[in-house]
Protein backbone atom coordinates (compact mmCIF):
# COMPACT_ATOMS: atom_id res chain seq x y z
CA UNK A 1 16.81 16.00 7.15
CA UNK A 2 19.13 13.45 5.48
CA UNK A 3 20.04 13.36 2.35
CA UNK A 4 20.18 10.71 0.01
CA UNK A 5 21.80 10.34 -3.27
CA UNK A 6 19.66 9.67 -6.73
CA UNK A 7 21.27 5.98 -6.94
CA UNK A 8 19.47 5.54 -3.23
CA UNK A 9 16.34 6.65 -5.01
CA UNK A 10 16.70 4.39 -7.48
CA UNK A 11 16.91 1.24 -5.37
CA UNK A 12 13.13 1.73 -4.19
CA UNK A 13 10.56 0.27 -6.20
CA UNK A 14 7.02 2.18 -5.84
CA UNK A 15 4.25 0.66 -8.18
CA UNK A 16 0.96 1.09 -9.24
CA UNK A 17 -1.59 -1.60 -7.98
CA UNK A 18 -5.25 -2.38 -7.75
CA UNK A 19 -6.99 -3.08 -4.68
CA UNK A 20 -8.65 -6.76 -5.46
CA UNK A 21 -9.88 -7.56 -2.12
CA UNK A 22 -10.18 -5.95 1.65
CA UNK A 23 -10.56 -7.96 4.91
CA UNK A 24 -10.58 -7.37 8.56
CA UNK A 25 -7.45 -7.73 10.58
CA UNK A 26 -8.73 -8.31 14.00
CA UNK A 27 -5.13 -9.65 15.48
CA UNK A 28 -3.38 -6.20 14.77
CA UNK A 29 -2.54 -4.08 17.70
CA UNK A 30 -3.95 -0.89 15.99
CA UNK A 31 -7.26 -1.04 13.54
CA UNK A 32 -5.96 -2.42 10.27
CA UNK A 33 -7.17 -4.12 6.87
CA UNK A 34 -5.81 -6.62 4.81
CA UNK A 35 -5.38 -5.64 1.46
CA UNK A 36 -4.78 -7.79 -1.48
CA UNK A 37 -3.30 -5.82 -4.45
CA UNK A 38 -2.80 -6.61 -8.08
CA UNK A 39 0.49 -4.94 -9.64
CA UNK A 40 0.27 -6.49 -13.32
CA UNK A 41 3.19 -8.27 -14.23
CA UNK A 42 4.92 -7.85 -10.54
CA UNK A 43 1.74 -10.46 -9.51
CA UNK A 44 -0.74 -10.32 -6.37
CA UNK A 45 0.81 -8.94 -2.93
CA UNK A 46 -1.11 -8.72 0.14
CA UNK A 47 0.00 -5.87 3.10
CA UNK A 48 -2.17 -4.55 5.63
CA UNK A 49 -3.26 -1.09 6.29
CA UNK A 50 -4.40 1.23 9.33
CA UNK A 51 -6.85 3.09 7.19
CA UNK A 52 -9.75 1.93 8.80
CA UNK A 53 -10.22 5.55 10.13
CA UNK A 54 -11.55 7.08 6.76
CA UNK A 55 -11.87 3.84 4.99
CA UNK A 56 -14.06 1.37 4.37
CA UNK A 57 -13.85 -1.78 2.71
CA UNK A 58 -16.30 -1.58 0.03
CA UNK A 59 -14.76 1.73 -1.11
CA UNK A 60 -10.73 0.23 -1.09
CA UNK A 61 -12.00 -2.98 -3.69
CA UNK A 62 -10.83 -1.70 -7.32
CA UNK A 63 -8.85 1.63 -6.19
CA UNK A 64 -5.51 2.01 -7.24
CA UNK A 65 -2.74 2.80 -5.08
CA UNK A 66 0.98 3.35 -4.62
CA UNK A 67 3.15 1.16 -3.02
CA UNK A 68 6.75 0.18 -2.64
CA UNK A 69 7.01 -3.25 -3.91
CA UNK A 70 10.52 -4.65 -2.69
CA UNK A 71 10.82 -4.45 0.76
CA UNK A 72 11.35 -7.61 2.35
CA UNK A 73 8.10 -9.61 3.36
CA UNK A 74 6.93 -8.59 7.03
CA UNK A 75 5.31 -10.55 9.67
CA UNK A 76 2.76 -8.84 11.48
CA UNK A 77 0.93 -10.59 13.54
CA UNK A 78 -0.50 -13.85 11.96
CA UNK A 79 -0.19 -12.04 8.63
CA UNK A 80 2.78 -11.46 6.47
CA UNK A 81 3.02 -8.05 4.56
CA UNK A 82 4.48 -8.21 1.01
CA UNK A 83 4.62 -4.58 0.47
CA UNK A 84 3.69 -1.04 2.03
CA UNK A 85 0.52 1.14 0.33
CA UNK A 86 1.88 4.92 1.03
CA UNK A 87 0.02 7.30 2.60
CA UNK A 88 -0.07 10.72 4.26
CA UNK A 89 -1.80 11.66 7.56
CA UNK A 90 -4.02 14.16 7.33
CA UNK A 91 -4.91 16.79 10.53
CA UNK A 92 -7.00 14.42 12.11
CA UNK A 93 -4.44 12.21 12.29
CA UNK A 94 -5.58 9.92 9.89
CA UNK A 95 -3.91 8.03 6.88
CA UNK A 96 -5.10 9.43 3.38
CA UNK A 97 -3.95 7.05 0.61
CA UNK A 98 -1.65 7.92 -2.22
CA UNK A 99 -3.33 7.16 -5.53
CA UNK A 100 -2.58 8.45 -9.44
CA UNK A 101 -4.90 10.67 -10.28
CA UNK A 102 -5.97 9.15 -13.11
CA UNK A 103 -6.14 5.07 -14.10
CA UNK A 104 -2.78 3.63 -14.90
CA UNK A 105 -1.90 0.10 -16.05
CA UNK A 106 -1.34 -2.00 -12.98
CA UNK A 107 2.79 -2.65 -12.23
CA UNK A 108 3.59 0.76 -13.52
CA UNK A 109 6.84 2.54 -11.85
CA UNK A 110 7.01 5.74 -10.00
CA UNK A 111 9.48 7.74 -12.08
């Protein structure tokens, strides 16, 4: 494991958002969604998702999620990725999505 110092921390910005819409991303290599997220203030950002394992897209529209907001933009495929939704693969193998556990406003920091 390396370590990293609380300044390195500091530098990553993970935010609340709201799923708004979910579509099919058929020109991914591996199954994958397109997400459109609201974070508030911060505005709309779109990434894309392999979750289509456990997911589908009528349950993503209005979930909240976590995600870091300020990587560079991403092109992947056609598609370019604004942010990346954090997750956590499960024993199947599968991504589970990180979420509050209760409803926060949307743009809210990770502390």
């Amino acid at each position: 494991m390396e370590y990293i110092t609380y300044e390195d921390f500091e530098k990553v910005d993970i935010r609340v958002g709201t799923i708004t819409a979910v579509n099919d991303f058929p020109k991914a290599r591996k199954p994958a969604y397109q997400l459109t997220i609201d974070f508030g203030n911060l505005g709309i950002k779109k990434t894309s998702a392999q979750i289509t394992d456990i997911y589908k897209k009528e349950d993503l529209v209005d979930r909240q999620v976590i995600a870091v907001v300020n990587f560079k933009p991403k092109q992947i495929a056609n598609f370019m990725s604004e942010c990346l939704v954090l997750g956590i693969y499960n024993l199947e193998n599968q991504v589970v999505l990180m979420q509050p556990e209760f409803t926060v406003p949307n743009g809210g920091r990770l502390l």
